[in-house]
Protein backbone atom coordinates (compact mmCIF):
# COMPACT_ATOMS: atom_id res chain seq x y z
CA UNK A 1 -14.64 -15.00 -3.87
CA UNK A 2 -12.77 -15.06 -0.74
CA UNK A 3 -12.38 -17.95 1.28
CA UNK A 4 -14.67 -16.70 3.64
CA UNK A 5 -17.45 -16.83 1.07
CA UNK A 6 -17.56 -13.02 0.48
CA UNK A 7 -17.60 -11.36 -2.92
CA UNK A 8 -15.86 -8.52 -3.90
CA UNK A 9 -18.87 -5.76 -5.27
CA UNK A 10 -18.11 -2.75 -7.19
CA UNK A 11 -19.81 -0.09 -9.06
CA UNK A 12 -18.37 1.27 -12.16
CA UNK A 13 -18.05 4.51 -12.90
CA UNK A 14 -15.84 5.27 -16.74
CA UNK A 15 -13.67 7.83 -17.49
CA UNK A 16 -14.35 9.72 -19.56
CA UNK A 17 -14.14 13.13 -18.20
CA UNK A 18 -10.72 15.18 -17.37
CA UNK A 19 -10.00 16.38 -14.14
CA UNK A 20 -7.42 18.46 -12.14
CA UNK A 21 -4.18 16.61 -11.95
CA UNK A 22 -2.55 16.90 -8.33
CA UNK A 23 0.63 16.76 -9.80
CA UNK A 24 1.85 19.11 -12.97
CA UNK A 25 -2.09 21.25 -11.73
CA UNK A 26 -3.35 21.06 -15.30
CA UNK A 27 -6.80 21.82 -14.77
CA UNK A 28 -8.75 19.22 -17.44
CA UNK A 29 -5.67 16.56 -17.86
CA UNK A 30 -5.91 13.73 -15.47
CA UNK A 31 -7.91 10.98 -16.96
CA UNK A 32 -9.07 7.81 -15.23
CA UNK A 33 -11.09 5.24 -15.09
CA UNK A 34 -12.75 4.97 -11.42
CA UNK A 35 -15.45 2.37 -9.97
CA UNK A 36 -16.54 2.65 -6.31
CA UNK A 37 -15.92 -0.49 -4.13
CA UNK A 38 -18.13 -1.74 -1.79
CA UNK A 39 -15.95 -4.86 -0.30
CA UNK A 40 -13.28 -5.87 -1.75
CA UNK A 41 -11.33 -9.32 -0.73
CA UNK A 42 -7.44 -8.63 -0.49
CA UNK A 43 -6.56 -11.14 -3.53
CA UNK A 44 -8.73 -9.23 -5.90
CA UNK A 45 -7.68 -5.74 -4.73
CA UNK A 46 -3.75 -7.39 -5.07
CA UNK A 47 -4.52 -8.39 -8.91
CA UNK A 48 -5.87 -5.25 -9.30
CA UNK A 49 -2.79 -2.90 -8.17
CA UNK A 50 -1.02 -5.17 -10.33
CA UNK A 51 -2.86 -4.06 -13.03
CA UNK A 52 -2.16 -0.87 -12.01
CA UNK A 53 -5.53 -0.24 -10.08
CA UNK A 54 -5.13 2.08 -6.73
CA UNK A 55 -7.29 2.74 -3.72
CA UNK A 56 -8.30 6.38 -2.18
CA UNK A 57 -10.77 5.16 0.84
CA UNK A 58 -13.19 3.37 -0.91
CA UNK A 59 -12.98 4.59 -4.72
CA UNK A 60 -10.78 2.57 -7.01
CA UNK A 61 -9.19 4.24 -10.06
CA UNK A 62 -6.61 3.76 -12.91
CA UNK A 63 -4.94 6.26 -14.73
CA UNK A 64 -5.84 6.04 -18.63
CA UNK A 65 -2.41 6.27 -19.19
CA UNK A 66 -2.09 6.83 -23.06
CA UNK A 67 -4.01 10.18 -22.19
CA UNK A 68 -3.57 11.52 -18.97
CA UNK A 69 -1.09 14.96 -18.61
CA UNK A 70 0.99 13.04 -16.33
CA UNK A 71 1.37 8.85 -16.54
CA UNK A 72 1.49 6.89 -12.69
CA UNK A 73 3.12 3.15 -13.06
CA UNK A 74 2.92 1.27 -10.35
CA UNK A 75 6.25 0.97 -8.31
CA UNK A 76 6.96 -2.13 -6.32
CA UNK A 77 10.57 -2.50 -4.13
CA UNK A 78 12.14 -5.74 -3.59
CA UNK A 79 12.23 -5.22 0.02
CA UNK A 80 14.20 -8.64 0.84
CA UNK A 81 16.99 -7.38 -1.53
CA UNK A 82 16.94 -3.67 -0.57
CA UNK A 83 19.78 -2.09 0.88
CA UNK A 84 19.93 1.67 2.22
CA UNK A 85 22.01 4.47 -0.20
CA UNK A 86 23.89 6.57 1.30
CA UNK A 87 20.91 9.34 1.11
CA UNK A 88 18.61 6.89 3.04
CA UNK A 89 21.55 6.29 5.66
CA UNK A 90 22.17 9.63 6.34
CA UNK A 91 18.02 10.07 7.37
CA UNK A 92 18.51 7.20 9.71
CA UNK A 93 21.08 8.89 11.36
CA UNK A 94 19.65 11.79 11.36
CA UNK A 95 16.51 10.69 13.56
CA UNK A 96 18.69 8.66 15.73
CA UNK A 97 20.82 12.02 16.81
CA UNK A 98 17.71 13.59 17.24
CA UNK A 99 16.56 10.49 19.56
CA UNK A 100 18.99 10.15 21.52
CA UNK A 101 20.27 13.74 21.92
CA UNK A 102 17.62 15.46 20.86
CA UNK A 103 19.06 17.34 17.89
CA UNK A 104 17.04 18.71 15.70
CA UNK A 105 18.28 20.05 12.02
CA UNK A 106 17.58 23.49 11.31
CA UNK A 107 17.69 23.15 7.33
CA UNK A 108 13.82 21.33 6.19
CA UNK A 109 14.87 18.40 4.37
CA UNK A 110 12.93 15.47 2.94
CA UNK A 111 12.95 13.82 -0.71
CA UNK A 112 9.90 12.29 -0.70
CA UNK A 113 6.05 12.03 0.07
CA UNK A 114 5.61 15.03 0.46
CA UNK A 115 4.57 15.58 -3.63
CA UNK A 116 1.99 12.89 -3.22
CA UNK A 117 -1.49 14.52 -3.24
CA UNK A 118 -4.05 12.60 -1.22
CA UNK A 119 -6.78 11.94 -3.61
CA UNK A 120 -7.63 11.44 -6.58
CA UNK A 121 -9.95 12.87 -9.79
CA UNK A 122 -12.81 12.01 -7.36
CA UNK A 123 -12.77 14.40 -4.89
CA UNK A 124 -13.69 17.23 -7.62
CA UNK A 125 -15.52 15.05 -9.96
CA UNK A 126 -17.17 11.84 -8.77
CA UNK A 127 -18.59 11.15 -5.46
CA UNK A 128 -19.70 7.98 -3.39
CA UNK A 129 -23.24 6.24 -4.75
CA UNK A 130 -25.98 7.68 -2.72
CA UNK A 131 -26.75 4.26 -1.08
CA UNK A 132 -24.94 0.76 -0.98
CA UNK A 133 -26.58 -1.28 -3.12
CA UNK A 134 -26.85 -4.10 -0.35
CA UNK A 135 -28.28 -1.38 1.61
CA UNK A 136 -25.97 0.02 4.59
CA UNK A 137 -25.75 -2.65 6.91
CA UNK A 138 -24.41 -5.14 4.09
CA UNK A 139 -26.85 -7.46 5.54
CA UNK A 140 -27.50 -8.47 2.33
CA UNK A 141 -23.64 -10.02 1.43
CA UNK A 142 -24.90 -12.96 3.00
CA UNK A 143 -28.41 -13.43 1.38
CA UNK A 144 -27.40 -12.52 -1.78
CA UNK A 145 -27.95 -15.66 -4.12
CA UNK A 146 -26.51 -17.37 -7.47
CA UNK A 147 -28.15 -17.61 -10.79
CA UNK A 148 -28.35 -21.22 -12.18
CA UNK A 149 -26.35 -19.89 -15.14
CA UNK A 150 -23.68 -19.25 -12.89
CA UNK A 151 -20.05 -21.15 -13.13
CA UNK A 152 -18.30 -20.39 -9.67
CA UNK A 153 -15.58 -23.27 -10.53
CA UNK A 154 -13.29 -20.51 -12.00
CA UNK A 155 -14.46 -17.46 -10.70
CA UNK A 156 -13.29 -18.90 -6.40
CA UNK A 157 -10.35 -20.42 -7.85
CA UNK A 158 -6.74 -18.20 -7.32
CA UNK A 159 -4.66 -16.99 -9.60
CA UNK A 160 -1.89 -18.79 -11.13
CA UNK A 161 1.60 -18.14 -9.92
CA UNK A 162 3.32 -15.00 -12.06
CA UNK A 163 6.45 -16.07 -13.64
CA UNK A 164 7.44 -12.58 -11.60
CA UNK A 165 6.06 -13.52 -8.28
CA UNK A 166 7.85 -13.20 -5.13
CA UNK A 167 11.00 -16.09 -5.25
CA UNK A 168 11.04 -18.25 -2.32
CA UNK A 169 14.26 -17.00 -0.16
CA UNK A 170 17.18 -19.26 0.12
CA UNK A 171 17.01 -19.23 3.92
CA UNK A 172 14.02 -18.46 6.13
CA UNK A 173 15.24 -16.78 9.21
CA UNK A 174 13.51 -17.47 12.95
CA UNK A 175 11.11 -14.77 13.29
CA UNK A 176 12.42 -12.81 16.55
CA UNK A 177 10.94 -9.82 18.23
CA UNK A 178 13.54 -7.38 20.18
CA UNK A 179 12.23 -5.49 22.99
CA UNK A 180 10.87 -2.05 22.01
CA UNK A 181 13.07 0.69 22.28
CA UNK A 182 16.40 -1.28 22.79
CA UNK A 183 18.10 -1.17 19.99
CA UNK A 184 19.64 -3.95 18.01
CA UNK A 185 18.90 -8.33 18.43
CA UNK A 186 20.75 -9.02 21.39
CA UNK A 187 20.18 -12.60 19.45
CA UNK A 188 22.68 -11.66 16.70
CA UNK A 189 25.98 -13.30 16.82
CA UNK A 190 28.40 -11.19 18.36
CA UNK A 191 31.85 -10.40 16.74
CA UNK A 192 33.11 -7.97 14.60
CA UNK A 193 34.53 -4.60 17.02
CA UNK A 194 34.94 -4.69 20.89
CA UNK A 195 32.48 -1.84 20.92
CA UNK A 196 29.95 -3.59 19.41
CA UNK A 197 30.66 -6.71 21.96
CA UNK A 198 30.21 -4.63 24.75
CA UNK A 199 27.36 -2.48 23.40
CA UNK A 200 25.41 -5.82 22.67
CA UNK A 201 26.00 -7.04 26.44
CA UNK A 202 24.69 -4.00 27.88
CA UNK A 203 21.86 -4.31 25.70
CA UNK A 204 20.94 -7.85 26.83
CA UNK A 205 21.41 -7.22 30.59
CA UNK A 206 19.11 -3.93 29.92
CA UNK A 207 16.44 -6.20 27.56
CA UNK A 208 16.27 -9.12 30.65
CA UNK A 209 14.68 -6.39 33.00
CA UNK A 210 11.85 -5.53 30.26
CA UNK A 211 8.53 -7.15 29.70
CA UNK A 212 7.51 -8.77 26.53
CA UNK A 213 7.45 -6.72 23.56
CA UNK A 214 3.76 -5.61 22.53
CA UNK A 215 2.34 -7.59 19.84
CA UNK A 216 1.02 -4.25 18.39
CA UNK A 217 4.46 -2.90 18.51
CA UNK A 218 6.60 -2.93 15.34
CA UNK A 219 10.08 -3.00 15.83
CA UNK A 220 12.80 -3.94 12.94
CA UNK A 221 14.16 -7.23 14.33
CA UNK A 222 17.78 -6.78 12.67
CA UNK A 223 19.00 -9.08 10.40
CA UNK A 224 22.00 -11.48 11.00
CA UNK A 225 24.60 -10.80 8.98
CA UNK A 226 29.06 -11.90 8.80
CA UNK A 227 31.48 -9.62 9.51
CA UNK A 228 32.22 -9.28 5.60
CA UNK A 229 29.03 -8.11 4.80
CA UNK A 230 27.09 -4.73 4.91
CA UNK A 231 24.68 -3.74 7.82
CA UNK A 232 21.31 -4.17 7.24
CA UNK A 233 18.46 -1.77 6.93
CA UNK A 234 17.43 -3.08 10.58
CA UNK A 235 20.75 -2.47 11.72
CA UNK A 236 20.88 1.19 10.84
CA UNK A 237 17.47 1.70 11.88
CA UNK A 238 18.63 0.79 15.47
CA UNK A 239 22.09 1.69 15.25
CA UNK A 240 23.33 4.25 17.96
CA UNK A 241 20.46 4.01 19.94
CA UNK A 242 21.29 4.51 23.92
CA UNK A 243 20.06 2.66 26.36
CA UNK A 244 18.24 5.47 27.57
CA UNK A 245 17.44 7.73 24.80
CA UNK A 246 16.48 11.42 25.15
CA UNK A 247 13.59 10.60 22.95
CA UNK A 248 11.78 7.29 22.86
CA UNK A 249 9.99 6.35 19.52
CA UNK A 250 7.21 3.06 19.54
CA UNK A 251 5.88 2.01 15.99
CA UNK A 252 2.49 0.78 16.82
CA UNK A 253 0.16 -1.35 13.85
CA UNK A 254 -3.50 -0.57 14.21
CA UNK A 255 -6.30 -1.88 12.34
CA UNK A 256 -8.37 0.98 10.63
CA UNK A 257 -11.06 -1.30 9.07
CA UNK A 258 -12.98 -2.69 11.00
CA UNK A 259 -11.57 -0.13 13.66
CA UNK A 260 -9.57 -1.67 16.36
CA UNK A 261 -10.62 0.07 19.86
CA UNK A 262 -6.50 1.19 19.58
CA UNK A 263 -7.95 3.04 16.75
CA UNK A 264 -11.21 4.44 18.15
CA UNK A 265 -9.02 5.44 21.17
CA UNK A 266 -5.97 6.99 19.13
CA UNK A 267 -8.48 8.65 16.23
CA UNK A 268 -9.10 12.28 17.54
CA UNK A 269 -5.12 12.44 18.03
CA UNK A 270 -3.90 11.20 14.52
CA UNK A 271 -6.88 13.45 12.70
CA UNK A 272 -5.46 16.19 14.21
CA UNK A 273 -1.95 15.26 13.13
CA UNK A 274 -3.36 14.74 9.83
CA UNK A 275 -5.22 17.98 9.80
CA UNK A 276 -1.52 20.10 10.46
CA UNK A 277 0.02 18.61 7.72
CA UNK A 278 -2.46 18.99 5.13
CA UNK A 279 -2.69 22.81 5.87
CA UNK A 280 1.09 23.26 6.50
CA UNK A 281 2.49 20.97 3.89
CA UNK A 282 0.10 20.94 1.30
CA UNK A 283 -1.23 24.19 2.01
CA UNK A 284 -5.20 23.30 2.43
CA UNK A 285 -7.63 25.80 3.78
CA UNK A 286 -8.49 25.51 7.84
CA UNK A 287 -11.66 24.29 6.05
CA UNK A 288 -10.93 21.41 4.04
CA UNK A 289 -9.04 18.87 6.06
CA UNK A 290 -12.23 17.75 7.62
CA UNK A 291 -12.97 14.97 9.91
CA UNK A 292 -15.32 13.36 7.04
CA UNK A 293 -12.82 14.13 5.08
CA UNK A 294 -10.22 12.35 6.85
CA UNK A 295 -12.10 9.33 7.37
CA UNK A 296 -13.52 8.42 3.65
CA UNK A 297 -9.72 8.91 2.24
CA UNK A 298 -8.12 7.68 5.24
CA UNK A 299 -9.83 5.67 7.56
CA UNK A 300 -12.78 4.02 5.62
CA UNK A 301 -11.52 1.08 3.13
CA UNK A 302 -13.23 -1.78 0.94
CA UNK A 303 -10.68 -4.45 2.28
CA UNK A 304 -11.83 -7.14 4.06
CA UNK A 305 -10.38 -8.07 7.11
CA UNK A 306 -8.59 -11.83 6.58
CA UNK A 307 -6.60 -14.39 7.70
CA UNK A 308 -5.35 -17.65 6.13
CA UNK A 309 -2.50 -20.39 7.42
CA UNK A 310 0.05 -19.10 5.83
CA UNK A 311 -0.31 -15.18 5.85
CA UNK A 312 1.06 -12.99 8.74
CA UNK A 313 0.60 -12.80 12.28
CA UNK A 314 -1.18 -9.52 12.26
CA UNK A 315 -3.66 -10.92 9.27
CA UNK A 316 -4.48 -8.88 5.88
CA UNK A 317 -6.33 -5.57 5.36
CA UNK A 318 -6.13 -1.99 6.04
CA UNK A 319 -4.17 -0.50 8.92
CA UNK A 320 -2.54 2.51 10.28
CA UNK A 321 1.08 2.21 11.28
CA UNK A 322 1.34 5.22 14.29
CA UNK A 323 4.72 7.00 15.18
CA UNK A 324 4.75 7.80 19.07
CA UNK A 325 6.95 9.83 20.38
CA UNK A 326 6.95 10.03 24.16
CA UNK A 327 3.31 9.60 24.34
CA UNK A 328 2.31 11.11 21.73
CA UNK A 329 1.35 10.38 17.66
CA UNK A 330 3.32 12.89 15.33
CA UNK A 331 3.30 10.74 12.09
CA UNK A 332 1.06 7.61 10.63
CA UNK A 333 1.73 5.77 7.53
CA UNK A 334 -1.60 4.02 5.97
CA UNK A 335 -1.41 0.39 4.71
CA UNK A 336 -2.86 -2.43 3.13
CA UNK A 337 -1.12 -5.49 4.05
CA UNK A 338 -1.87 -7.93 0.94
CA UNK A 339 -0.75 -11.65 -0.30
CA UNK A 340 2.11 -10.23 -1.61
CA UNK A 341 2.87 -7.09 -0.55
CA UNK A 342 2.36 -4.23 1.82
CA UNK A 343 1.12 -1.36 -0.29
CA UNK A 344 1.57 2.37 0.83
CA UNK A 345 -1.42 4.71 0.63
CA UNK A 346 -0.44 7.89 2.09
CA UNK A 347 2.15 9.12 4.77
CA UNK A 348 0.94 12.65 7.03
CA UNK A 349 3.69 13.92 9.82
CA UNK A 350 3.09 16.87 12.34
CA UNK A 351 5.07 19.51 10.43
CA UNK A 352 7.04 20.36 13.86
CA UNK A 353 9.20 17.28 12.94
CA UNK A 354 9.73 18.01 8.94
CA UNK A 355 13.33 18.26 9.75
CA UNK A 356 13.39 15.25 10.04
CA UNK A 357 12.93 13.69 6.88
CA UNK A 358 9.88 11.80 8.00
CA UNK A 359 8.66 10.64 4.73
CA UNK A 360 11.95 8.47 3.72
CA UNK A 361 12.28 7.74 7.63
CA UNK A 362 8.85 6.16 7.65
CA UNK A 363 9.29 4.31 4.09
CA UNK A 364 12.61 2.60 5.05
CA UNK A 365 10.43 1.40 8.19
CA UNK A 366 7.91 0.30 6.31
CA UNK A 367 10.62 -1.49 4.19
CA UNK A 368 11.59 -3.10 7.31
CA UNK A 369 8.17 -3.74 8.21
CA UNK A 370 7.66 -6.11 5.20
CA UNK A 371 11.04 -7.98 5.49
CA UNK A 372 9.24 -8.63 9.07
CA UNK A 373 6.38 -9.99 7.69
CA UNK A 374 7.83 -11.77 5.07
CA UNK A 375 9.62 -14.25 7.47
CA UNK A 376 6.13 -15.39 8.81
CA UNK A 377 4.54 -15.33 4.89
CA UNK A 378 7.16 -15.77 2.18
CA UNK A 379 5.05 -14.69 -0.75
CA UNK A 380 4.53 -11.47 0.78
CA UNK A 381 7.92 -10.09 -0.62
CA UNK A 382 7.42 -6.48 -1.88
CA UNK A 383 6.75 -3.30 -0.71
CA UNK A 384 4.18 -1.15 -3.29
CA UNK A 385 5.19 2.71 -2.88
CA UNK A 386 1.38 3.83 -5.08
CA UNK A 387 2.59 5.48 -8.45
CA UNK A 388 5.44 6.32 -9.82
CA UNK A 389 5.45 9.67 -11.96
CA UNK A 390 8.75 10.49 -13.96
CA UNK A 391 7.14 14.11 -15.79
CA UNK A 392 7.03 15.03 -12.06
CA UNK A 393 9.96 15.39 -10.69
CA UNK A 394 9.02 15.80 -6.96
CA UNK A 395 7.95 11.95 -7.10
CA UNK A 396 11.02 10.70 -8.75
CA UNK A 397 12.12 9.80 -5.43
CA UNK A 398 10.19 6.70 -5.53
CA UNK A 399 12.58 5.13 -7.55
CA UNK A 400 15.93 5.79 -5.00
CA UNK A 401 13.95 2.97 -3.34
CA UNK A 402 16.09 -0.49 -5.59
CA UNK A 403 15.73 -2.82 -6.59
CA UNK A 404 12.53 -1.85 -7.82
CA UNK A 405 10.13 -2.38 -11.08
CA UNK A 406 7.60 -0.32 -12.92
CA UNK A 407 4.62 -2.20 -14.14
CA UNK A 408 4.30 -2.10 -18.08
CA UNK A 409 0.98 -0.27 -19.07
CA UNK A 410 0.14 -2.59 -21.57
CA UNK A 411 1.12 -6.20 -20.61
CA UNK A 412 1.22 -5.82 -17.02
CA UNK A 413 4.38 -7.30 -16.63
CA UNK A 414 7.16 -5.86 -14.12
CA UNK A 415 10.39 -4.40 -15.83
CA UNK A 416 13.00 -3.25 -13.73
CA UNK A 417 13.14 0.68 -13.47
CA UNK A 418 16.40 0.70 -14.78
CA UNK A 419 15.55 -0.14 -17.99
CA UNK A 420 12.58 1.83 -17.89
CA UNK A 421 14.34 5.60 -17.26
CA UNK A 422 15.42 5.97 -20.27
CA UNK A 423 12.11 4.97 -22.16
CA UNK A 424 10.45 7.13 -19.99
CA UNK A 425 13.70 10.42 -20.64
CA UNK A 426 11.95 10.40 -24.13
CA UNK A 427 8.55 9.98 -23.74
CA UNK A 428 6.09 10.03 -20.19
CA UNK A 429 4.12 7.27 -21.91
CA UNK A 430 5.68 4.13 -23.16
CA UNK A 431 5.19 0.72 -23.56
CA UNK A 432 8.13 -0.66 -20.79
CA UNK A 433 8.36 -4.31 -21.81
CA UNK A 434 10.30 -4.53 -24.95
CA UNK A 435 9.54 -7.75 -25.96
CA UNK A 436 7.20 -6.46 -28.73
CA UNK A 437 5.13 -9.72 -29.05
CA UNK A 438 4.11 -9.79 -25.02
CA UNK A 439 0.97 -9.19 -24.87
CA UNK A 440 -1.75 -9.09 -21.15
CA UNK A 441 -2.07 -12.55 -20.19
CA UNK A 442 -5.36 -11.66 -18.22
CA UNK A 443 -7.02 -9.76 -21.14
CA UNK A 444 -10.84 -9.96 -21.66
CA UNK A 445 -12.14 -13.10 -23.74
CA UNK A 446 -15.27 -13.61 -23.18
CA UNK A 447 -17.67 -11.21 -21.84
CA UNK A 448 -20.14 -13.41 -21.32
CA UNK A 449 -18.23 -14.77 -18.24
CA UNK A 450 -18.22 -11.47 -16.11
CA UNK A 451 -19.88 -11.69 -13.27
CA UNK A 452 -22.66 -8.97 -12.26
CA UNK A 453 -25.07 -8.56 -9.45
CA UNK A 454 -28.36 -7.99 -10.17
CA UNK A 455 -31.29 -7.76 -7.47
CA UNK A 456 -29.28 -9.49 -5.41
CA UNK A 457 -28.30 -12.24 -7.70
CA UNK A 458 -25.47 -13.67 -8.69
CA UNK A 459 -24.80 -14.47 -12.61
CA UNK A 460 -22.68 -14.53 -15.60
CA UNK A 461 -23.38 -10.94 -17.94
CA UNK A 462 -24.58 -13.46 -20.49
CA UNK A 463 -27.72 -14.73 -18.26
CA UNK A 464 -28.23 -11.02 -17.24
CA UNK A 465 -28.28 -9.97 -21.10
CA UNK A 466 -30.86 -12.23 -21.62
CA UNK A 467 -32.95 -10.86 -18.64
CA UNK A 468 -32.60 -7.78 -19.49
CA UNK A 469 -33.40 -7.40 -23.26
CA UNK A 470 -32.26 -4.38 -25.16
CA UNK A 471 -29.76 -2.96 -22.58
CA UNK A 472 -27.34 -0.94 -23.68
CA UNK A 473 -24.51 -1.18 -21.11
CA UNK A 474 -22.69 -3.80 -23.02
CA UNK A 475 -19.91 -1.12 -24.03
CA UNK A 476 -19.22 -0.41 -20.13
CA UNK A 477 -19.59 -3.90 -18.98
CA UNK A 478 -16.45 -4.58 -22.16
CA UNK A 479 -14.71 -1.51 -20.99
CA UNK A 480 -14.90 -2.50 -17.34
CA UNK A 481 -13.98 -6.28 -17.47
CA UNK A 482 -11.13 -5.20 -19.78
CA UNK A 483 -9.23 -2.95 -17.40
CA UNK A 484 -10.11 -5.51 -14.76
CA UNK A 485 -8.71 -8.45 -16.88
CA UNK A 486 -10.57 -11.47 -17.11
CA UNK A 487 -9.24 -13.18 -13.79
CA UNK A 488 -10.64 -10.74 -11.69
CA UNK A 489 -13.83 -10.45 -14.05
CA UNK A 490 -15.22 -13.47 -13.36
CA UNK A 491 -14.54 -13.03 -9.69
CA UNK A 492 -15.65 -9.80 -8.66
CA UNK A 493 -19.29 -8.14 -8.54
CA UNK A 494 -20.83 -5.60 -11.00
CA UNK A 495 -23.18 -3.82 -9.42
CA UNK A 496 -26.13 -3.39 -11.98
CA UNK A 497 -29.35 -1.49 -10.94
C-alpha cells in the first residue's frame, strides 16, 4: 500500500499462449506472462521491474524466459559511475555541430532504440478488461474495505534494503540549475586552459542577463571535476555550445499521468511526432499509429502520481521528457521516475533529425537526467534502459551503456554484464548468477498470504478460499504470486470476479 493509502490492483492474465516476437519476427515464439494494472504505487511497480516485470501503458508483462524465441533481462546503468565511450562522445558532438552551426550529417547513423518495438504480445493477443473492476471513475479505491482476516502489518511495510541497492555516494554535491541554453556551470571552478577561463566568463556575464531557469526545464548541471580528471557526461553534453547557437534545444519534463496542462497543450504536437516515426522508422501502415493507439502505449499509465520527503523535486510517476527545437517538439523520451531509478519506456524522434543519432543522444540525457535527480534523492541511483536482448543483435547496444548489470532470471539478483556475455555467447537463456546455491529471496511461501480483492474487499486468498468453496483458480493465484514474489504478493490487489 502506498503511503497515501492506495493499493496497487491488478488483473491477471497467464501465459500461456505464443505470440509474434517484435524482435527475431517468429510468429508463435514470444511467451509471457501479462496481468493488466489498474493503479499501481511506484514501490510495487519498482520491485516488480526488478523482478524483471515491464510496463506497455497499462499492461504489465514478463517474458517466460526459459521459453520464449528470444530472452529480455532487465538492464540497469550505474548512472553515477557512467562515463561516455568514445562512440557516445562522438554523438554529443555531433548534435552540438549541428546546434551551433547547423550541420547536419548526410550518412543515417544511430546504434540504438531504434530495434525496440513498442509493444508487447498484447497488442495481437490480449486486450484491456472490458470494464475496471472499481468501475471507471475509481471511485471505488477509496470505499473499498478490509476483511477481518486481513494482516496489513506486512503487506504496508517496505521492502528491505538489497544487499545491491544503490550505495550512498561519498560526496553529495549542491544541487545547481544552469540557465537553459548556456552551456556549462558558470559555478564550476575555473582553471585548467585560458580558453576555458575566458569561455566560462563570457558565459557568466551572458547567464546574469537571463531569467531563472524553468523548473520544467531539464538541463545537465555539469559536474565539478580537477584538472586531472576526465570531463563529465554534463560537460560534453554542453561542451562547445555558443553563446548564441544557430539552433537552440530546451529539454522540458512533463507529467503524462495525470496529464499536466503542458501535456494537454503539447499532445497533438508530440502524437504527430510519434506518428512519423512509427511509419518511417518502423515502417507501420498510415493506419496503425493511431491516436488511441498512442495514448494506451504511451500516454495512459498505472503509476500513481507521488511524493515523499526524500524523493525528487519533480515527484515520482510517469512523464514525458520533450526535445524542442526552436519551438518546436521533434523527439520525446517516456519515463517512469521510481525510488530507485528512472526507467526508460520508449524513445520516438521526427525522422528529419535521424542523422542525428537521437536515440543514444537522448539516453546519455536521460543518463544525465538521473545523476540530476540523484543529488536531491540518493537512492535513486540507476538508470533502467527496459530489456536487454543478446540473440538480437540490433539491441546489443544497451549494454555500451557501463557499468551496467543484467538481472539473473532465476534469483533476481544483479550480475554485472560483463560476466554475463559470455554465458549468454553460448546459450540466450542462462542462469547469470553463478553462485549455484542462490536462490529468490522473495519466492512464494505461503499462498495463503496473497492478497485479492473481492467485491470490493480486501483479504488474504486464504479467507477468500473459504468464501468461495470449490474454486478452482488456486493454480493461477500460485502462478501469479510466484512471478510476483511474495513481497509484492501480500501488497498488491488480485482482482477476482
Amino acid at each position: 500500500m502506498a503511503a497515501g493509502g492506495s493499493y496497487s490492483i491488478v488483473e491477471y492474465f497467464g501465459g500461456d499462449g505464443g505470440y509474434r516476437c517484435g524482435y527475431c519476427k517468429h510468429e508463435t515464439g514470444n511467451f509471457s506472462h501479462g496481468m493488466w494494472s489498474h493503479n499501481m504505487t511506484v514501490q510495487d511497480y519498482q520491485d516488480l521491474i526488478d523482478r524483471g516485470w515491464r510496463r506497455s501503458g497499462k499492461y504489465v508483462y514478463k517474458p517466460v524466459m526459459d521459453k520464449t524465441c528470444c530472452p529480455q533481462y532487465t538492464i540497469r546503468c550505474h548512472a553515477l559511475n557512467f562515463h561516455p565511450s568514445k562512440t557516445h562522445k562522438k554523438t554529443l558532438k555531433k548534435v552540438n555541430r549541428f546546434l551551433s552551426k547547423g550541420e547536419m550529417p548526410v550518412e543515417r547513423h544511430d546504434e540504438g532504440r531504434e530495434g525496440e518495438p513498442m509493444v508487447s504480445a498484447h497488442e495481437e493477443g490480449v486486450h484491456p478488461p472490458p470494464q475496471d473492476p472499481l468501475e471507471a471513475d475509481h471511485s471505488d479505491v477509496q470505499d473499498i474495505s478490509t476483511s477481518p482476516d486481513t494482516d496489513t502489518t506486512n503487506s504496508s511495510a517496505p521492502t528491505p534494503a538489497r544487499e545491491d541497492a544503490a550505495p550512498a555516494p561519498e560526496e553529495k554535491t549542491p544541487n545547481v540549475t544552469p540557465k537553459p541554453g548556456k552551456g556549462a556551470d558558470p559555478s564550476r571552478p575555473l582553471g585548467r586552459k585560458a580558453k576555458d577561463i575566458r569561455k566560462e566568463r563570457r558565459l557568466q556575464k551572458e547567464q546574469q542577463k537571463q531569467p531563472e531557469a524553468k523548473s520544467s526545464s531539464v538541463d545537465p548541471s555539469p559536474s565539478k571535476s580537477s584538472s586531472n580528471q576526465p570531463k563529465s557526461l554534463e560537460e560534453f553534453i554542453t561542451e562547445s555550445l555558443p553563446n548564441d547557437p544557430l539552433h537552440r534545444l530546451e529539454v522540458r519534463l512533463v507529467r503524462s499521468n495525470p496529464p499536466s496542462p503542458q501535456f494537454k497543450a503539447s499532445f497533438d504536437a508530440s502524437y504527430q511526432v510519434y506518428k512519423l516515426y512509427q511509419m518511417v522508422i518502423h515502417k507501420d501502415p498510415p493506419d496503425k499509429p493511431t491516436e488511441s493507439q498512442f495514448k494506451r502505449f504511451l500516454c495512459d499509465s498505472p503509476l500513481e502520481a507521488e511524493t515523499a520527503p526524500d524523493g525528487p523535486d519533480v515527484g515520482y510517476g510517469s512523464f514525458h521528457q520533450q526535445y524542442w527545437l526552436d519551438g518546436r517538439i521533434v523527439a520525446v523520451g517516456v519515463l517512469d521516475i521510481l525510488p530507485s531509478c528512472v526507467s526508460s519506456v520508449y524513445f520516438y524522434y521526427h525522422p528529419d533529425f535521424s542523422s542525428l543519432s537521437l536515440g543514444t543522444y537522448s539516453a546519455l540525457r536521460e543518463i544525465a537526467f538521473t545523476r540530476q535527480l540523484q543529488k536531491q534523492s540518493p537512492k535513486l541511483a540507476y538508470y533502467y534502459l527496459g530489456f536487454y536482448v543478446h540473440s538480437c543483435p540490433k539491441m546489443r547496444y544497451k549494454g555500451q551503456y557501463r557499468p551496467s548489470d543484467l538481472l539473473c532470471p532465476e534469483t533476481y539478483t544483479w550480475v554485472s554484464i560483463e560476466r554475463c556475455i559470455p554465458r549468454l555467447e553460448i546459450s540466450a537463456y542462462s542462469r547469470l548468477n553463478e553462485n549455484a546455491h542462490e536462490g529468490d529471496a522473495c519466492a512464494l511461501k505461503e499462498l495463503g498470504r496473497v492478497l485479492v480483492l473481492h467485491r470490493r474487499t480486501v483479504m488474504p486468498y486464504v479467507a477468500y478460499a473459504r468464501k468461495r468453496k470449490g474454486s478452482n483458480d488456486e493454480k493461477e493465484v500460485e502462478q501469479y504470486a510466484s512471478l510476483v514474489g511474495q513481497t509484492c504478493a501480500e501488497r498488491i490487489l488480485l482482482y477476482r470476479a
